[in-house]
PDB file of N, CA and C in Angstrom:
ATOM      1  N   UNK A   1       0.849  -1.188   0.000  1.00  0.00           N
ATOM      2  CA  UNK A   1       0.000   0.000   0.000  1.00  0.00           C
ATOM      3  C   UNK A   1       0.887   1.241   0.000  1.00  0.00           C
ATOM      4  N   UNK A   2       0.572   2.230  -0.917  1.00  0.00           N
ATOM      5  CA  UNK A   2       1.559   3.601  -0.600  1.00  0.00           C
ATOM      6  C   UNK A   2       0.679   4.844  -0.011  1.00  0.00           C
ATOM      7  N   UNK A   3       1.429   5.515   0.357  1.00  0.00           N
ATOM      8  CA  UNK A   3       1.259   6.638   1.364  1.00  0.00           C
ATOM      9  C   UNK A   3      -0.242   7.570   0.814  1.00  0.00           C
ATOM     10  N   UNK A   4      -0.379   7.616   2.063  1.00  0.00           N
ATOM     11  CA  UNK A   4      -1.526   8.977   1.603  1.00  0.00           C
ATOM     12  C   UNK A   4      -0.645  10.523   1.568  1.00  0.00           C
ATOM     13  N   UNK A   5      -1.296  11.143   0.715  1.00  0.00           N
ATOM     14  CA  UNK A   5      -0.967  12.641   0.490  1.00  0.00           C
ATOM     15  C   UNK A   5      -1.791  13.547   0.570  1.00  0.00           C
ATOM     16  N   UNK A   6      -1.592  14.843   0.796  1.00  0.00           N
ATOM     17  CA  UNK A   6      -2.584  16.172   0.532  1.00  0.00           C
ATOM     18  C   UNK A   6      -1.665  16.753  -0.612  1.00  0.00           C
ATOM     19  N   UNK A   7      -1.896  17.079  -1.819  1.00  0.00           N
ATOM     20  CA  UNK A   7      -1.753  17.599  -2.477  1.00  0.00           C
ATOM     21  C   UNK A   7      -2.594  19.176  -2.570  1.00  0.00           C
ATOM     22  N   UNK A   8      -2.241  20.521  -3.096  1.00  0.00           N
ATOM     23  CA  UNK A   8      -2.737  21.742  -2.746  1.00  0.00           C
ATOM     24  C   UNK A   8      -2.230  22.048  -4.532  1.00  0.00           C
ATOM     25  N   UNK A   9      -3.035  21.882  -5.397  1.00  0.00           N
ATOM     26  CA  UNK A   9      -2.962  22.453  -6.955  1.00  0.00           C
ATOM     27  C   UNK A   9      -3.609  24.257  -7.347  1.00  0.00           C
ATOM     28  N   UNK A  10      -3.184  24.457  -8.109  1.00  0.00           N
ATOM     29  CA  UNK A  10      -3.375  25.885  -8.466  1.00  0.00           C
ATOM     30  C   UNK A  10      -3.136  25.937 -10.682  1.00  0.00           C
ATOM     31  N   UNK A  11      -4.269  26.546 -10.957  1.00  0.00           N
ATOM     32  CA  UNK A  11      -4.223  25.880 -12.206  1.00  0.00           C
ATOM     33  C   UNK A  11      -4.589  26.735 -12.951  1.00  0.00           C
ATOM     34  N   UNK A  12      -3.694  27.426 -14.394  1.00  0.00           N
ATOM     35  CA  UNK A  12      -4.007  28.932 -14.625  1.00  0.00           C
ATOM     36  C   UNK A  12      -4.216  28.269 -16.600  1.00  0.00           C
ATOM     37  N   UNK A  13      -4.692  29.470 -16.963  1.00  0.00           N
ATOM     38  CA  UNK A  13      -5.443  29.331 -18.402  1.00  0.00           C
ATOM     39  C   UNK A  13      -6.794  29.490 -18.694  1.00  0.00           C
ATOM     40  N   UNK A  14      -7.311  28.618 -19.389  1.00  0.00           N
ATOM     41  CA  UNK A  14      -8.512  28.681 -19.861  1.00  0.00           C
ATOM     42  C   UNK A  14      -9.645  27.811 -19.458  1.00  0.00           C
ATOM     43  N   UNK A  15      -9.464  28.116 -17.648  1.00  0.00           N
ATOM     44  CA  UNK A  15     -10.189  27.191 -16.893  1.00  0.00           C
ATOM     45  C   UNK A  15     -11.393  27.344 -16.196  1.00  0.00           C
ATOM     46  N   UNK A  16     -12.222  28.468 -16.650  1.00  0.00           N
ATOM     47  CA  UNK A  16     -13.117  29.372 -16.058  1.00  0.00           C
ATOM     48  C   UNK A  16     -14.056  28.952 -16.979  1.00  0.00           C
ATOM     49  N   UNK A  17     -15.238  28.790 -16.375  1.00  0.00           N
ATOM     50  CA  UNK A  17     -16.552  28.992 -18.057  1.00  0.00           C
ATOM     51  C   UNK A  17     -16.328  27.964 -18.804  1.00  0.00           C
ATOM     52  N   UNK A  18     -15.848  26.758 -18.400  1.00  0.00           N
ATOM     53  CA  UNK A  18     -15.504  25.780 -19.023  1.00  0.00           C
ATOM     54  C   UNK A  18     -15.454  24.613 -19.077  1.00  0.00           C
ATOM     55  N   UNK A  19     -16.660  23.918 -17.644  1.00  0.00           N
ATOM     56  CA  UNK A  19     -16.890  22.951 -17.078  1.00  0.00           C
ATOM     57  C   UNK A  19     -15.913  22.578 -15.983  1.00  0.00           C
ATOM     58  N   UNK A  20     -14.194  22.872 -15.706  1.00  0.00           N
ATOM     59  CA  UNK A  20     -13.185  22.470 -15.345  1.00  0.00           C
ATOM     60  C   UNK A  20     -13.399  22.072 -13.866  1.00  0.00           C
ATOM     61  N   UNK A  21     -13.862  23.319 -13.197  1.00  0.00           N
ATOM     62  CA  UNK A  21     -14.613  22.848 -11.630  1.00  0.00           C
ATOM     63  C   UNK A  21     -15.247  21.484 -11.551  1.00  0.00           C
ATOM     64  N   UNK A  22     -16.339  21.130 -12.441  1.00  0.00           N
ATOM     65  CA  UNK A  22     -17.303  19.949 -12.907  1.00  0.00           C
ATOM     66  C   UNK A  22     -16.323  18.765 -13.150  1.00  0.00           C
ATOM     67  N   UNK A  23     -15.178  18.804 -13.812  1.00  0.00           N
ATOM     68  CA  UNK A  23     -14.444  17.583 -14.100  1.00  0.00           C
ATOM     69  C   UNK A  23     -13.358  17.462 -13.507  1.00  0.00           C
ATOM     70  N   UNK A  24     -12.733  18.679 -12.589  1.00  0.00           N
ATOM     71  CA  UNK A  24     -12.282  17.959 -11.203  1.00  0.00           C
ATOM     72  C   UNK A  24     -12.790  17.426 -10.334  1.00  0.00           C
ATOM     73  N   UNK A  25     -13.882  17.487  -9.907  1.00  0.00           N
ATOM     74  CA  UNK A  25     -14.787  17.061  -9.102  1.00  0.00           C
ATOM     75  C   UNK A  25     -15.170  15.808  -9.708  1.00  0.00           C
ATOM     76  N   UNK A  26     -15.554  15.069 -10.850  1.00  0.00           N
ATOM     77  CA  UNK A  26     -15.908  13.805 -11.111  1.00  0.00           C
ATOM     78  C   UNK A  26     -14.537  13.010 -11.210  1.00  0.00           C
ATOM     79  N   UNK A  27     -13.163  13.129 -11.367  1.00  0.00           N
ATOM     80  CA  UNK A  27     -12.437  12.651 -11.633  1.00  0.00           C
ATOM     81  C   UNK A  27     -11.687  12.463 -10.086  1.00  0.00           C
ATOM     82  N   UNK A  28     -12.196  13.230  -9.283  1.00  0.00           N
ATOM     83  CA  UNK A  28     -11.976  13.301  -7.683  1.00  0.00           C
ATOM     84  C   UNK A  28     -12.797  11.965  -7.248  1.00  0.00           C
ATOM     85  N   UNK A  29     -14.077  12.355  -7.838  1.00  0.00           N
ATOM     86  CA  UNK A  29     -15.104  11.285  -7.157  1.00  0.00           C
ATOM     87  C   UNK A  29     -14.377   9.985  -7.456  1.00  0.00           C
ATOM     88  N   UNK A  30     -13.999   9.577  -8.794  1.00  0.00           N
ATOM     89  CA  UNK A  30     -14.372   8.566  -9.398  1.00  0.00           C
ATOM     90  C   UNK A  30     -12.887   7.419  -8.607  1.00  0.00           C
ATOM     91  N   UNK A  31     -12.274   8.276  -8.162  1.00  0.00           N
ATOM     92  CA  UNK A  31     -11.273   7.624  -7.757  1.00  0.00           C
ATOM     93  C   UNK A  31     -11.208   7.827  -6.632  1.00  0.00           C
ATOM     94  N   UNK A  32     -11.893   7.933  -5.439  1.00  0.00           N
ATOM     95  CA  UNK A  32     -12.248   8.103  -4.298  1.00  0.00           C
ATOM     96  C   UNK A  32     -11.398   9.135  -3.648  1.00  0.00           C
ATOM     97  N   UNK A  33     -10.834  10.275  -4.253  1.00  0.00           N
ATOM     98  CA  UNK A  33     -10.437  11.353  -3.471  1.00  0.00           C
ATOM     99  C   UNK A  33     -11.190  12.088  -2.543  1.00  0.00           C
ATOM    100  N   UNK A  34     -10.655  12.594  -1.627  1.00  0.00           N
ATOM    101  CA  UNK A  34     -11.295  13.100  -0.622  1.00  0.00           C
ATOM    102  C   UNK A  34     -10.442  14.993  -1.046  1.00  0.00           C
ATOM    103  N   UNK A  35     -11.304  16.317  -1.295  1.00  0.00           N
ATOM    104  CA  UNK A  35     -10.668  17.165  -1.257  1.00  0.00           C
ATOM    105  C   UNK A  35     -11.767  17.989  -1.413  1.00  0.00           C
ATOM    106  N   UNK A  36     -11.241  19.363  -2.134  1.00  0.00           N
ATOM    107  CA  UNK A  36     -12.112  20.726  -2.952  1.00  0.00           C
ATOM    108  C   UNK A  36     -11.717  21.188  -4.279  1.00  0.00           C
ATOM    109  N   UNK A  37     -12.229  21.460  -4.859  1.00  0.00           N
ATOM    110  CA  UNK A  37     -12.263  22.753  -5.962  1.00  0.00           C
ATOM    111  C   UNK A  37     -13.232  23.888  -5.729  1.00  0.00           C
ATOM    112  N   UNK A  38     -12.303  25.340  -6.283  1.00  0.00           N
ATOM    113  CA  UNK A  38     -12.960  26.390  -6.585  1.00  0.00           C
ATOM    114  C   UNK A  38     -12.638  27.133  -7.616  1.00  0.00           C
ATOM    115  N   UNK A  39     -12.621  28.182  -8.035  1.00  0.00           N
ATOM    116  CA  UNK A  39     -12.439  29.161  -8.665  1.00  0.00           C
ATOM    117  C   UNK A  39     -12.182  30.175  -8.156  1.00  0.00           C
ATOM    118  N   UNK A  40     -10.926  30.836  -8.660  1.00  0.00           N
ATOM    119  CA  UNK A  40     -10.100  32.313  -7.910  1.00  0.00           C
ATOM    120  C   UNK A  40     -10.588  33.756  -8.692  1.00  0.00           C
ATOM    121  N   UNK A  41     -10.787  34.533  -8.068  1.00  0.00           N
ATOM    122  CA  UNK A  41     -10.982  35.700  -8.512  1.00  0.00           C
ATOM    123  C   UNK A  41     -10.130  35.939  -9.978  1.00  0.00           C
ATOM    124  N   UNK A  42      -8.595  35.773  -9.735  1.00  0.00           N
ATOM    125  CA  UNK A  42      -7.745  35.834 -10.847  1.00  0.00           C
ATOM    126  C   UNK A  42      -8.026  35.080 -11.987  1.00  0.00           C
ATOM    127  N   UNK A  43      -9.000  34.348 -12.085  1.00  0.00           N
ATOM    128  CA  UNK A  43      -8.886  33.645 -13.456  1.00  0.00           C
ATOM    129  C   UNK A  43      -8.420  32.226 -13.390  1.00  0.00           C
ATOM    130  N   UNK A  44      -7.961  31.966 -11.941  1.00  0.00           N
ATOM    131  CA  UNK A  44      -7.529  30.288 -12.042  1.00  0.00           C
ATOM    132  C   UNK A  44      -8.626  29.691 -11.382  1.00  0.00           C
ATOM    133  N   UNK A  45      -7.860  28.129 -11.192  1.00  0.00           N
ATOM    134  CA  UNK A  45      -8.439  27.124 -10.387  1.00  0.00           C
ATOM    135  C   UNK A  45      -7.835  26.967  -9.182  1.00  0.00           C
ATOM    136  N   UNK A  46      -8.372  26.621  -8.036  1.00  0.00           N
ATOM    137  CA  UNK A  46      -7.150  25.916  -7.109  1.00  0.00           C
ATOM    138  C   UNK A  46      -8.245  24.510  -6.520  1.00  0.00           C
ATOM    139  N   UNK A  47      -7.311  23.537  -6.472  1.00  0.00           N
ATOM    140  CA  UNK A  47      -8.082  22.159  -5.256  1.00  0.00           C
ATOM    141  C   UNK A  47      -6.927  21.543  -4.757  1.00  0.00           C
ATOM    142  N   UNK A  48      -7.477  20.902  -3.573  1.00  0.00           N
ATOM    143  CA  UNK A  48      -6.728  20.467  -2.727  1.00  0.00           C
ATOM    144  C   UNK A  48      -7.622  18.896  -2.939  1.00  0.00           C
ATOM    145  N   UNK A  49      -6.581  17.773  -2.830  1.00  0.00           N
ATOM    146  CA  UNK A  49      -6.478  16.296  -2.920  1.00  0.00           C
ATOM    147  C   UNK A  49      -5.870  15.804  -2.022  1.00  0.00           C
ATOM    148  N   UNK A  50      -6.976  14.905  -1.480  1.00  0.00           N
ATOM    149  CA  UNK A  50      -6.128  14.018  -0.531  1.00  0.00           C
ATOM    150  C   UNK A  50      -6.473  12.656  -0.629  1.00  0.00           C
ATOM    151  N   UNK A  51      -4.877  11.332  -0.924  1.00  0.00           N
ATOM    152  CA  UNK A  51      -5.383  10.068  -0.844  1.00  0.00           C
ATOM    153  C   UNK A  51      -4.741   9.384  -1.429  1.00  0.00           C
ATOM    154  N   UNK A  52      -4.383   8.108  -1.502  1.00  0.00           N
ATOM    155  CA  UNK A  52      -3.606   7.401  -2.233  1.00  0.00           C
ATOM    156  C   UNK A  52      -2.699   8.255  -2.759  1.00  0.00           C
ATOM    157  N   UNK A  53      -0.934   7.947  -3.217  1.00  0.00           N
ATOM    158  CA  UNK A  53      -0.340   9.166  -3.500  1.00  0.00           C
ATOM    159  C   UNK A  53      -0.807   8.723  -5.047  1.00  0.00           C
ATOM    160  N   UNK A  54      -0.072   7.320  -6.027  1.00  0.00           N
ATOM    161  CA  UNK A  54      -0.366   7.445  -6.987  1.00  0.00           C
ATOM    162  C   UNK A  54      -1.420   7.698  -7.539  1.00  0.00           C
ATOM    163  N   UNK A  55      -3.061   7.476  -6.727  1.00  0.00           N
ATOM    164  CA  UNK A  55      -4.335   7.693  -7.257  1.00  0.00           C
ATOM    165  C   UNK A  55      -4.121   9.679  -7.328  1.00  0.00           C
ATOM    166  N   UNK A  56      -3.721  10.271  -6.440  1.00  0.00           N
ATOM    167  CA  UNK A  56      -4.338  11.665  -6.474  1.00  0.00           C
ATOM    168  C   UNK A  56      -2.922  11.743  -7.748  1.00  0.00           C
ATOM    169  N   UNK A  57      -2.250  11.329  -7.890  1.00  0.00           N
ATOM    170  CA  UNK A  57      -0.927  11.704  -8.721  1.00  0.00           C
ATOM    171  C   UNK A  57      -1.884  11.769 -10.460  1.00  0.00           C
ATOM    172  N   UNK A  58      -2.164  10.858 -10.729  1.00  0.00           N
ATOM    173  CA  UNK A  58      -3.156  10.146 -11.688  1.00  0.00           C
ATOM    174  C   UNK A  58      -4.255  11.514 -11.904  1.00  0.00           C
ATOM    175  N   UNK A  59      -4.854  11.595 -10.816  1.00  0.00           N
ATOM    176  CA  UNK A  59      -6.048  12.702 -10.792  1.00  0.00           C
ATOM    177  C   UNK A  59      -5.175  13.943 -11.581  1.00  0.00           C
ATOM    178  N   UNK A  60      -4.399  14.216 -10.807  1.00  0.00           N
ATOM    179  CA  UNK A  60      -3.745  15.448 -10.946  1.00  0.00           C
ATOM    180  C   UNK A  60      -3.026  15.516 -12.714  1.00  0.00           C
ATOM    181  N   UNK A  61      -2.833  14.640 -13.218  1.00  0.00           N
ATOM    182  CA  UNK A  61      -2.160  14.575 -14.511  1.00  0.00           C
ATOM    183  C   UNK A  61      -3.883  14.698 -15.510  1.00  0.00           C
ATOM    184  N   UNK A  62      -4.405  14.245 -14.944  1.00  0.00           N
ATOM    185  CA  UNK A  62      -6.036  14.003 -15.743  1.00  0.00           C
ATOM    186  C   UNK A  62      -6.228  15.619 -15.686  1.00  0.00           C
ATOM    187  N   UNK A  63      -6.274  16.777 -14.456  1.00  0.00           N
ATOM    188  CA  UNK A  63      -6.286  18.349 -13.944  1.00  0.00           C
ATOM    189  C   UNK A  63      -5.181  18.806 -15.180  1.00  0.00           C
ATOM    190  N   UNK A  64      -4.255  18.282 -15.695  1.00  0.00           N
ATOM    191  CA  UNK A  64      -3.140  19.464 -16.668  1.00  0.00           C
ATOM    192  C   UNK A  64      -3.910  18.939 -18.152  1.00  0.00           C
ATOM    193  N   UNK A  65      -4.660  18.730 -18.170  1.00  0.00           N
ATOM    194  CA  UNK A  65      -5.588  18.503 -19.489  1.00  0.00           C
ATOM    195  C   UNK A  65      -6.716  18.669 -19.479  1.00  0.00           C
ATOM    196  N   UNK A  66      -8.082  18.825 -18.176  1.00  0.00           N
ATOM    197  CA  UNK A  66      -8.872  18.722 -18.275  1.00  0.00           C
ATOM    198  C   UNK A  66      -9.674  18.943 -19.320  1.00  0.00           C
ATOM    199  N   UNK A  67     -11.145  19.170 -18.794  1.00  0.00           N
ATOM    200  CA  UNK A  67     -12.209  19.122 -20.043  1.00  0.00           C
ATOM    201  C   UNK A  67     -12.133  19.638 -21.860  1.00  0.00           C
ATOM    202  N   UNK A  68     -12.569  18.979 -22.434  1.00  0.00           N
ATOM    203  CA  UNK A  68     -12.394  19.606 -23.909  1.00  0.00           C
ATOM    204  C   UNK A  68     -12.039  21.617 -23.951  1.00  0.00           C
ATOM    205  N   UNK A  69     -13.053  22.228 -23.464  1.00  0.00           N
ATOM    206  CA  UNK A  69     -12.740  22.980 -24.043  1.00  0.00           C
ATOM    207  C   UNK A  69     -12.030  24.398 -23.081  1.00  0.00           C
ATOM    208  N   UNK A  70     -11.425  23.531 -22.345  1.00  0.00           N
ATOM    209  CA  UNK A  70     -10.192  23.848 -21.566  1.00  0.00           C
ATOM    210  C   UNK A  70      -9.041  24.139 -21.893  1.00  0.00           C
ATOM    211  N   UNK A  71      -8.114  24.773 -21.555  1.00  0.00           N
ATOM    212  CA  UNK A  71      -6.924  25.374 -22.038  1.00  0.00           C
ATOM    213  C   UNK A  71      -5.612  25.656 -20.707  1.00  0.00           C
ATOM    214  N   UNK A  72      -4.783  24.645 -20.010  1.00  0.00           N
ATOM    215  CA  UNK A  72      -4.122  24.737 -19.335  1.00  0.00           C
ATOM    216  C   UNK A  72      -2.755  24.845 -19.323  1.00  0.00           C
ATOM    217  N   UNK A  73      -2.534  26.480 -18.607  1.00  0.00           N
ATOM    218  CA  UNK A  73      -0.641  27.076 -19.338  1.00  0.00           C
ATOM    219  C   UNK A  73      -0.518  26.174 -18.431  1.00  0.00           C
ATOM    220  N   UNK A  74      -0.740  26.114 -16.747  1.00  0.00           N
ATOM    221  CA  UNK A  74       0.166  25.907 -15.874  1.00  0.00           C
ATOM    222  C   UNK A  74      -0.663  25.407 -14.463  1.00  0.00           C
ATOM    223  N   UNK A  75       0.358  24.120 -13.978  1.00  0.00           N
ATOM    224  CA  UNK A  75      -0.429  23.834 -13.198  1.00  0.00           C
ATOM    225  C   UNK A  75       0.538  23.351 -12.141  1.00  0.00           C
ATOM    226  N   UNK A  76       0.137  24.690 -10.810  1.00  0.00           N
ATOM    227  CA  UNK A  76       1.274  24.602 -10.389  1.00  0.00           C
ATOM    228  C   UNK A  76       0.937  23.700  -8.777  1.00  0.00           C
ATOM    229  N   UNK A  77       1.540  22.640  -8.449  1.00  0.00           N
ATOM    230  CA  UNK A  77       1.716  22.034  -6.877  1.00  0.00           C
ATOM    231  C   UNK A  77       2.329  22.120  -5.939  1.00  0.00           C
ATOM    232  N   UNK A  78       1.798  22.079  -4.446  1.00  0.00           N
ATOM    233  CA  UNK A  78       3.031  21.977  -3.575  1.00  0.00           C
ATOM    234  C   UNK A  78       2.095  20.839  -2.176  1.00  0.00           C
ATOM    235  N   UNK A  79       2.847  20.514  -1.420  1.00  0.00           N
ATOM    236  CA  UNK A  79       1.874  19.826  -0.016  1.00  0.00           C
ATOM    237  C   UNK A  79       0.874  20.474   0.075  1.00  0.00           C
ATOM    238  N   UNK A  80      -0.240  19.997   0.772  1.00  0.00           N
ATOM    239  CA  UNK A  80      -1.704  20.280   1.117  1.00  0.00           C
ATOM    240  C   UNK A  80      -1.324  20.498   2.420  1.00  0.00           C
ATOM    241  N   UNK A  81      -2.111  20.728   3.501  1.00  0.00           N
ATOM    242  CA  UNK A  81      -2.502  20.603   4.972  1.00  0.00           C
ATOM    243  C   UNK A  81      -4.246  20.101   5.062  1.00  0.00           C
ATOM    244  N   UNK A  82      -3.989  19.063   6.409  1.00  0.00           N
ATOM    245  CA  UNK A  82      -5.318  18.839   6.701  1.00  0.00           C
ATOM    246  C   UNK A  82      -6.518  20.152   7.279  1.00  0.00           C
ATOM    247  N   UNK A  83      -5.739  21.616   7.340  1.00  0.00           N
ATOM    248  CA  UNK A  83      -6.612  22.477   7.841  1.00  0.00           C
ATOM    249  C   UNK A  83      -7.507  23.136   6.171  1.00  0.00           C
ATOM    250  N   UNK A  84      -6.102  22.906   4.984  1.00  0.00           N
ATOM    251  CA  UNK A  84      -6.771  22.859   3.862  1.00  0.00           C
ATOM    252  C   UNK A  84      -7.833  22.003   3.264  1.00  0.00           C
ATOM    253  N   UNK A  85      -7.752  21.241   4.084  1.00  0.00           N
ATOM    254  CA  UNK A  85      -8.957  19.760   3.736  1.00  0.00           C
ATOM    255  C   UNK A  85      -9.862  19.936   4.165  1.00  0.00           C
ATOM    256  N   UNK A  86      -9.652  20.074   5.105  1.00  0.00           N
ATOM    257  CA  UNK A  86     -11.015  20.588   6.341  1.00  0.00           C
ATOM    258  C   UNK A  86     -11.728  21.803   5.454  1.00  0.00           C
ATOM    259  N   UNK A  87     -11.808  22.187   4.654  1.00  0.00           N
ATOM    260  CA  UNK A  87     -12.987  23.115   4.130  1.00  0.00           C
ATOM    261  C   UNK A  87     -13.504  22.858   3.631  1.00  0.00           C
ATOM    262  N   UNK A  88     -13.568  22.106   2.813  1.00  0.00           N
ATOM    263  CA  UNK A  88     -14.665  20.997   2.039  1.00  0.00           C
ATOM    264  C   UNK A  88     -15.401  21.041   2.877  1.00  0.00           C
ATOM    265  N   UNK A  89     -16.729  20.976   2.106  1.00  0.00           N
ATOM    266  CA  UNK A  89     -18.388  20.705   3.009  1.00  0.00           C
ATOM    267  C   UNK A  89     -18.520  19.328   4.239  1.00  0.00           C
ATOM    268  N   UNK A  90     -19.051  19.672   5.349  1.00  0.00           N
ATOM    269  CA  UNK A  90     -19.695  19.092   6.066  1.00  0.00           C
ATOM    270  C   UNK A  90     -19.725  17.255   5.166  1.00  0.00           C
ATOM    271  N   UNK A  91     -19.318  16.392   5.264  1.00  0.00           N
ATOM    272  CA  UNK A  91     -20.017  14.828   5.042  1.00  0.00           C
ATOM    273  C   UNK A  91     -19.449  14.778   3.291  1.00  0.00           C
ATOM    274  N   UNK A  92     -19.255  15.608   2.633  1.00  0.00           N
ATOM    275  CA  UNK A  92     -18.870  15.778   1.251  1.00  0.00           C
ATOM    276  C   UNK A  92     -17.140  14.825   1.767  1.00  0.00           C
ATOM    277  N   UNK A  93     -17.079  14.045   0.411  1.00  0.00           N
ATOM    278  CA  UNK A  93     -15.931  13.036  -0.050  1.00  0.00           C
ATOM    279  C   UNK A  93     -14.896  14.753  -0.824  1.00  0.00           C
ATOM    280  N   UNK A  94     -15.848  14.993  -1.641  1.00  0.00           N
ATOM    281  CA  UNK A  94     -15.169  16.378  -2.817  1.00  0.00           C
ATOM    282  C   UNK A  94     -16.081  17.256  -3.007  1.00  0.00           C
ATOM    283  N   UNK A  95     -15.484  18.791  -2.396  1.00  0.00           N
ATOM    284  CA  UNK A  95     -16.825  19.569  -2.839  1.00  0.00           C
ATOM    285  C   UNK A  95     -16.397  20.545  -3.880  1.00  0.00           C
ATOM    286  N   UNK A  96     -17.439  21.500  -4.134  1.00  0.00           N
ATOM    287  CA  UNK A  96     -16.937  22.621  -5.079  1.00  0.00           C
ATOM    288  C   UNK A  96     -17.849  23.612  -4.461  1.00  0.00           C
ATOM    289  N   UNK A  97     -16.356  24.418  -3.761  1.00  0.00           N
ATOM    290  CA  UNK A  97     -16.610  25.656  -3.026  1.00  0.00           C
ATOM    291  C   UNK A  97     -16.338  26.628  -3.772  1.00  0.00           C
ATOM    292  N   UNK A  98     -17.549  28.147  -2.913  1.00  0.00           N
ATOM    293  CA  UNK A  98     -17.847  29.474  -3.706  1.00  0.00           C
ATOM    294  C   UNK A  98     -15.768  29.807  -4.096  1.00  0.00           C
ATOM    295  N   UNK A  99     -16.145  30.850  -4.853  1.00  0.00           N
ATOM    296  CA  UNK A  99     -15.275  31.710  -5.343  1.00  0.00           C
ATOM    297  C   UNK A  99     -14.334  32.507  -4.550  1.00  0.00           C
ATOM    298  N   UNK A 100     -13.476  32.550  -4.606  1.00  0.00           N
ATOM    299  CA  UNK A 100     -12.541  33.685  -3.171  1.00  0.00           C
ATOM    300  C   UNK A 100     -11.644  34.406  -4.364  1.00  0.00           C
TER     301      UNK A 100
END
């Protein structure tokens, strides 16, 4: 078995208006991540992943391509924290929180 991780992503381009929130979140689900997505004032994405390292690793390579009509310069990572985890909704596995 390998390690669990928090991963903390930040994801800039053509990721707004574009389903991208929607298909981090199913590609979170589908592989039983536990985390968030939102949308930044600036024009990016950011989510935080936590879980299996190679499963969220996997997720995260699926995030530098997302949805068709998506467009990703840059997608940048570093460690998560569990106080970053902790914002995800109440009983939610993956949520998609308001805008900051």
């Amino acid at each position: 078995m390998t390690a669990r991780v928090i991963l903390h992503i930040m994801v800039r381009g053509r990721v707004q208006g574009v389903g991208y929130r929607a298909f981090v979140e199913r590609e979170a689900i589908k592989r039983g991540i536990e985390g968030w997505v939102r949308n930044r004032r600036d024009g990016s994405v950011e989510a935080v992943m936590a879980g299996d390292d190679a499963v969220v690793a996997a997720a995260i390579e699926a995030c530098r391509l997302g949805p068709f009509a998506a467009r990703v310069d840059a997608l940048d990572q570093r460690p998560g924290t569990e106080a970053e985890l902790a914002l995800r909704g109440p009983g939610d596995l993956f949520s998609v929180l308001p805008t900051v």
